[in-house]
Protein backbone atom coordinates (compact mmCIF):
# COMPACT_ATOMS: atom_id res chain seq x y z
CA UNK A 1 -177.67 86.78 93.73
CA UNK A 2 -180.08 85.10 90.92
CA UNK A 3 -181.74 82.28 92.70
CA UNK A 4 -182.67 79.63 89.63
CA UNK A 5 -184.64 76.74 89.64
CA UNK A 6 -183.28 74.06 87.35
CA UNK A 7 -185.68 71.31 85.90
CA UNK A 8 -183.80 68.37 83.65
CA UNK A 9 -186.52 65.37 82.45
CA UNK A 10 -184.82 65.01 79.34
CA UNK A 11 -183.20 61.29 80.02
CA UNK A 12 -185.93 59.56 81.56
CA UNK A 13 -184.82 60.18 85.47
CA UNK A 14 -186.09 63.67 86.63
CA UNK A 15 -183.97 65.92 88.41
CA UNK A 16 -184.61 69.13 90.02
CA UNK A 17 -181.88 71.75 91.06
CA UNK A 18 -182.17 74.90 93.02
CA UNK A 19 -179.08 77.04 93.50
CA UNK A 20 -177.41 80.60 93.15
CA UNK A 21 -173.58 81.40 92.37
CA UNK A 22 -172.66 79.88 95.52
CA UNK A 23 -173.84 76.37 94.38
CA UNK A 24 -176.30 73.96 94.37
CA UNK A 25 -178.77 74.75 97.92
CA UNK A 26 -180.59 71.67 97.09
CA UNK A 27 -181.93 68.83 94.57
CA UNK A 28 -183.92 66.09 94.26
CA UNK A 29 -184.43 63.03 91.95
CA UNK A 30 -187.23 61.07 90.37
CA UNK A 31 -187.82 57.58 91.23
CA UNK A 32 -188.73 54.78 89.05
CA UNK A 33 -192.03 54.65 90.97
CA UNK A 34 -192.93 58.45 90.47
CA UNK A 35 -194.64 60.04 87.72
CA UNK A 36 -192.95 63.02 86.52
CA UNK A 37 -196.34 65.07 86.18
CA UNK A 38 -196.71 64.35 90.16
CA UNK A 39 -192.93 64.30 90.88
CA UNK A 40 -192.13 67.85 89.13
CA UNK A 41 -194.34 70.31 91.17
CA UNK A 42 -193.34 68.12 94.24
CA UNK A 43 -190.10 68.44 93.93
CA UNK A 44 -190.18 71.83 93.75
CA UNK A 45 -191.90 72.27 96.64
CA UNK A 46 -189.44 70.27 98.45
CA UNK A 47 -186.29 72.22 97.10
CA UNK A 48 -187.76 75.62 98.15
CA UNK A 49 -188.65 74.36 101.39
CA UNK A 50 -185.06 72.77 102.08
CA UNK A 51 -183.44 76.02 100.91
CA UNK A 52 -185.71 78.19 103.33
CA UNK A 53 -186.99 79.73 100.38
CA UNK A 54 -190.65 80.34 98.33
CA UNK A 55 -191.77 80.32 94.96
CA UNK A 56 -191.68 84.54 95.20
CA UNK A 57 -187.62 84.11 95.60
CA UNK A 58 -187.01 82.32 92.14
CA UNK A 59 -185.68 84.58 89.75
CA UNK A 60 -184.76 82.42 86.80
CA UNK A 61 -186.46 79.03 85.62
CA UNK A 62 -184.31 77.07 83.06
CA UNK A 63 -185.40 73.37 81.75
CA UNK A 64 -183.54 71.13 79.93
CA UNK A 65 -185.34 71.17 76.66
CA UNK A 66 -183.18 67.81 75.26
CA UNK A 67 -182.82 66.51 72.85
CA UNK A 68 -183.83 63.30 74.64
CA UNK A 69 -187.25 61.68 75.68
CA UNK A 70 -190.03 63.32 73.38
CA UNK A 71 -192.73 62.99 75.75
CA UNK A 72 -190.29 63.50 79.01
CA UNK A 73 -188.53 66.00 77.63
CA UNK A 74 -192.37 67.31 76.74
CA UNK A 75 -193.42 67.14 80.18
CA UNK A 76 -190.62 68.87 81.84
CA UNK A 77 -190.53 71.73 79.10
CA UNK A 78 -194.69 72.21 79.78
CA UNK A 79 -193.97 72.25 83.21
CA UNK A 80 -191.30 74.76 83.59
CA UNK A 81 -193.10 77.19 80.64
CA UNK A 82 -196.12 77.07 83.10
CA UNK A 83 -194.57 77.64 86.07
CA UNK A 84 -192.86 80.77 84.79
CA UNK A 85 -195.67 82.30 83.37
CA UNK A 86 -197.36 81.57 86.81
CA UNK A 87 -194.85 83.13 88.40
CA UNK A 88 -193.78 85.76 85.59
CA UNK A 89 -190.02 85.27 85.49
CA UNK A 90 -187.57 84.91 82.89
CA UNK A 91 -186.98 81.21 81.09
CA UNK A 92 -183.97 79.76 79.72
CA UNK A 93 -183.94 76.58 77.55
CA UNK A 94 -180.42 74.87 77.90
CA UNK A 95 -179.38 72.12 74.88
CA UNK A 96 -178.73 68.54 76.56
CA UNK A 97 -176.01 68.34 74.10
CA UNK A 98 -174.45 71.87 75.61
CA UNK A 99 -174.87 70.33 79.19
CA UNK A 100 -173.15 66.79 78.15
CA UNK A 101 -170.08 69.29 76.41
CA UNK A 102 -169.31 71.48 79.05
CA UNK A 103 -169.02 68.98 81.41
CA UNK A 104 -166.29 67.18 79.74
CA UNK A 105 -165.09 70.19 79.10
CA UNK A 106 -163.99 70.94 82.08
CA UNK A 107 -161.75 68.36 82.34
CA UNK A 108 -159.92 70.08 80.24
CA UNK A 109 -161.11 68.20 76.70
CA UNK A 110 -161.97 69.80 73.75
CA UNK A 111 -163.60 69.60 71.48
CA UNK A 112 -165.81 67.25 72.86
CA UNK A 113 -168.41 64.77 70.43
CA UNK A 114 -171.52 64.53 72.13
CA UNK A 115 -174.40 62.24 71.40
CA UNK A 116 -177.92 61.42 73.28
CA UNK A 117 -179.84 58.50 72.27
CA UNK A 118 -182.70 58.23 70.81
CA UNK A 119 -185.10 55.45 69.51
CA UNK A 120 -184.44 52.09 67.29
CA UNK A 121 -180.46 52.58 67.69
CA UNK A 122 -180.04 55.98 66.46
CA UNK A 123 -178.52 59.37 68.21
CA UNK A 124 -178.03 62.79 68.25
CA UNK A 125 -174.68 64.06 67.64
CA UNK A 126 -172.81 67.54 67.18
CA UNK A 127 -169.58 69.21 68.18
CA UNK A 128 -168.92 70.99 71.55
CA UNK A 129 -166.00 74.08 71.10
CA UNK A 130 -166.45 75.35 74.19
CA UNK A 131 -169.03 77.66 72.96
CA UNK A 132 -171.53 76.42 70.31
CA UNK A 133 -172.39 73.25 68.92
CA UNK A 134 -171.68 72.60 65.29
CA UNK A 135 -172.04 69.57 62.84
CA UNK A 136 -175.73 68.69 64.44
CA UNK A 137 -176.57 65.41 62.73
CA UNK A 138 -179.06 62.49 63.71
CA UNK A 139 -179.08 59.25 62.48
CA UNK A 140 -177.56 55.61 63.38
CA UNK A 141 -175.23 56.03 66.44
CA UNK A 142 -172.30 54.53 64.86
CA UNK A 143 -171.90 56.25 61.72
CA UNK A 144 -173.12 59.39 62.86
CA UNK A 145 -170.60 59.53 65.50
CA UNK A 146 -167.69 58.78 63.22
CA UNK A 147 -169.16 61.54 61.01
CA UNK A 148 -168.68 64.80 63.39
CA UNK A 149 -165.94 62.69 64.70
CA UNK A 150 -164.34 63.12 60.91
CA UNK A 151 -165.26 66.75 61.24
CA UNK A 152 -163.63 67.26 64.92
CA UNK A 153 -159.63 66.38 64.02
CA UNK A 154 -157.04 64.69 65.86
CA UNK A 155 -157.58 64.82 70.20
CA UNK A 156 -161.38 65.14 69.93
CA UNK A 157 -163.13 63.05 72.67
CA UNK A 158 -166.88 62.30 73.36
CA UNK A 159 -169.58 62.76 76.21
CA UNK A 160 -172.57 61.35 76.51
CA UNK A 161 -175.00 57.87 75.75
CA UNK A 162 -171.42 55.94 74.84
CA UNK A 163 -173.34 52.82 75.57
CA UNK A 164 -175.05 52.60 72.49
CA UNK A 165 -172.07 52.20 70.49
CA UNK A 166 -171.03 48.82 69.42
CA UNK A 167 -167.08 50.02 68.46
CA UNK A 168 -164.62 49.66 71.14
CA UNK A 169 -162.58 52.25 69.15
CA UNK A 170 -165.33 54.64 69.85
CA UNK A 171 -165.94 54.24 73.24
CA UNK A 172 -162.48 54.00 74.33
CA UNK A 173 -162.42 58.31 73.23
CA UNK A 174 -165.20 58.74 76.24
CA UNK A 175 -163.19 60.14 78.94
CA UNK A 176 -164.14 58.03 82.72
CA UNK A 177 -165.56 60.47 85.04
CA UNK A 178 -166.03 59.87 88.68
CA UNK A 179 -168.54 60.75 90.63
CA UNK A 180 -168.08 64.32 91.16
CA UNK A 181 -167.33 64.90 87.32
CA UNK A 182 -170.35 62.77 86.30
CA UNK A 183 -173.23 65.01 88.17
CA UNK A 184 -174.59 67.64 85.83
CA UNK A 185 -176.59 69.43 88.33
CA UNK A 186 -174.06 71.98 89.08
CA UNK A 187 -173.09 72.12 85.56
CA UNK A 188 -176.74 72.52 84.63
CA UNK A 189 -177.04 75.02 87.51
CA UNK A 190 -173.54 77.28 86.24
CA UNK A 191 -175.21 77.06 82.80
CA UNK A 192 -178.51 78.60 83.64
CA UNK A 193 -176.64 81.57 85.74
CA UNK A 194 -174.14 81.82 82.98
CA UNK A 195 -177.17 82.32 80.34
CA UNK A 196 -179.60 84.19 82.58
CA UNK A 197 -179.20 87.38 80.47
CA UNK A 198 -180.56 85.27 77.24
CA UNK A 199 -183.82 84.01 79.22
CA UNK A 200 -187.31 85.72 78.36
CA UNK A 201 -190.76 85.72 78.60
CA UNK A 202 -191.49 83.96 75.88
CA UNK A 203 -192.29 80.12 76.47
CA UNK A 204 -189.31 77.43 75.02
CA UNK A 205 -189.92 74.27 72.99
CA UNK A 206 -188.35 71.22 73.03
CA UNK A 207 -185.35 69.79 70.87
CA UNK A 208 -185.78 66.82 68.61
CA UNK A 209 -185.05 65.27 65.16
CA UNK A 210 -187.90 67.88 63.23
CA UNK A 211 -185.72 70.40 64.12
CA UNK A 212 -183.92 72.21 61.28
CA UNK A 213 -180.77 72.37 62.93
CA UNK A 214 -180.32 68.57 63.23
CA UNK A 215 -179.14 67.07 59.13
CA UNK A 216 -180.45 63.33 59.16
CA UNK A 217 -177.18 61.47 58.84
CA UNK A 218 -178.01 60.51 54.90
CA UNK A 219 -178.36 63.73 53.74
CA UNK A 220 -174.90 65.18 54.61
């Protein structure tokens, strides 16, 4: 079995997951009162030891490489590239937008809108198909939502920072998840097994609105 070591900072509360394909062996989360820099290697520490395990069982590290926070999102990515040169194992960088997606997806929803917040009231948006995102876009929440929307058809639903829309309209497509539905670390967990054959040596960076893949809303 791969044992992987999961590390998410991308939304401003830390989370670390440790787990094989049996299932999550054991997580914690950041508290308001913890720096990530301290909480990280803690954490990790704390996971391993719950699990019975050591640093010399990981296999696979995979981090959350956002969009989301910039200097969170910097943190956790630094952290995670360090600790698997350290340890010389395999990393995986897994899109927050990907992680937001497959979640709803498994309700049974598709395709699936996703959007993550970002600063002065705009968001990044694209379209989930199960697969691969497509129509990346950043740029006011509103409008940039109803733009992939537009590109999504008929039945398409969304997943993710819903909050920052103003349009009850919008919202109202957000599927209501309970608790079980809502946790991404066993969907962040299934991802990172599921993509262990794409992780390498090479260190990851992380996602935000400089990269080419993302069209500013007033371009497209």
């Amino acid at each position: 079995m791969t044992l992987a070591l999961c590390i998410d900072t991308s939304d401003g509360h830390s989370h670390v997951v440790l787990g094989n394909e049996i299932g999550v062996l054991a997580t914690r989360d950041r508290g308001r009162d913890l720096d990530t820099a301290i909480f990280l290697p803690q954490a990790t520490r704390e996971v391993l030891s719950e699990a019975g395990r050591t640093l010399a069982d990981i296999d696979l590290v995979a981090v959350n490489i956002g969009p989301g926070g910039l200097s969170a999102t910097r943190c956790g990515v630094s952290f995670t590239n360090a600790l698997a040169f350290a340890l010389g194992r395999p990393i995986l960088g897994v899109d927050h937008l990907i992680l937001l997606g497959s979640r709803t997806r498994a309700l049974g929803a598709a395709p699936v809108v996703c959007l993550k917040r970002a600063a002065n009231a705009h968001a990044y948006v694209g379209l989930y198909d199960g697969q691969t995102l497509s129509h990346l876009v950043f740029g006011p929440a509103g409008p940039a939502v109803a733009h992939v929307l537009g590109k999504a058809g008929d039945g398409a639903v969304l997943s993710g920072d819903v909050q920052v829309l103003k349009d009850p309209a919008l919202t109202a497509r957000a599927p209501v998840l309970g608790a079980e539905e809502s946790a991404l670390a066993p969907r962040f967990l299934q991802l990172a097994l599921d993509g262990a054959e794409k992780a390498g040596p090479d260190p990851v960076e992380p996602l935000n609105e400089l990269d080419p893949r993302f069209i500013p809303l007033d371009r497209v």
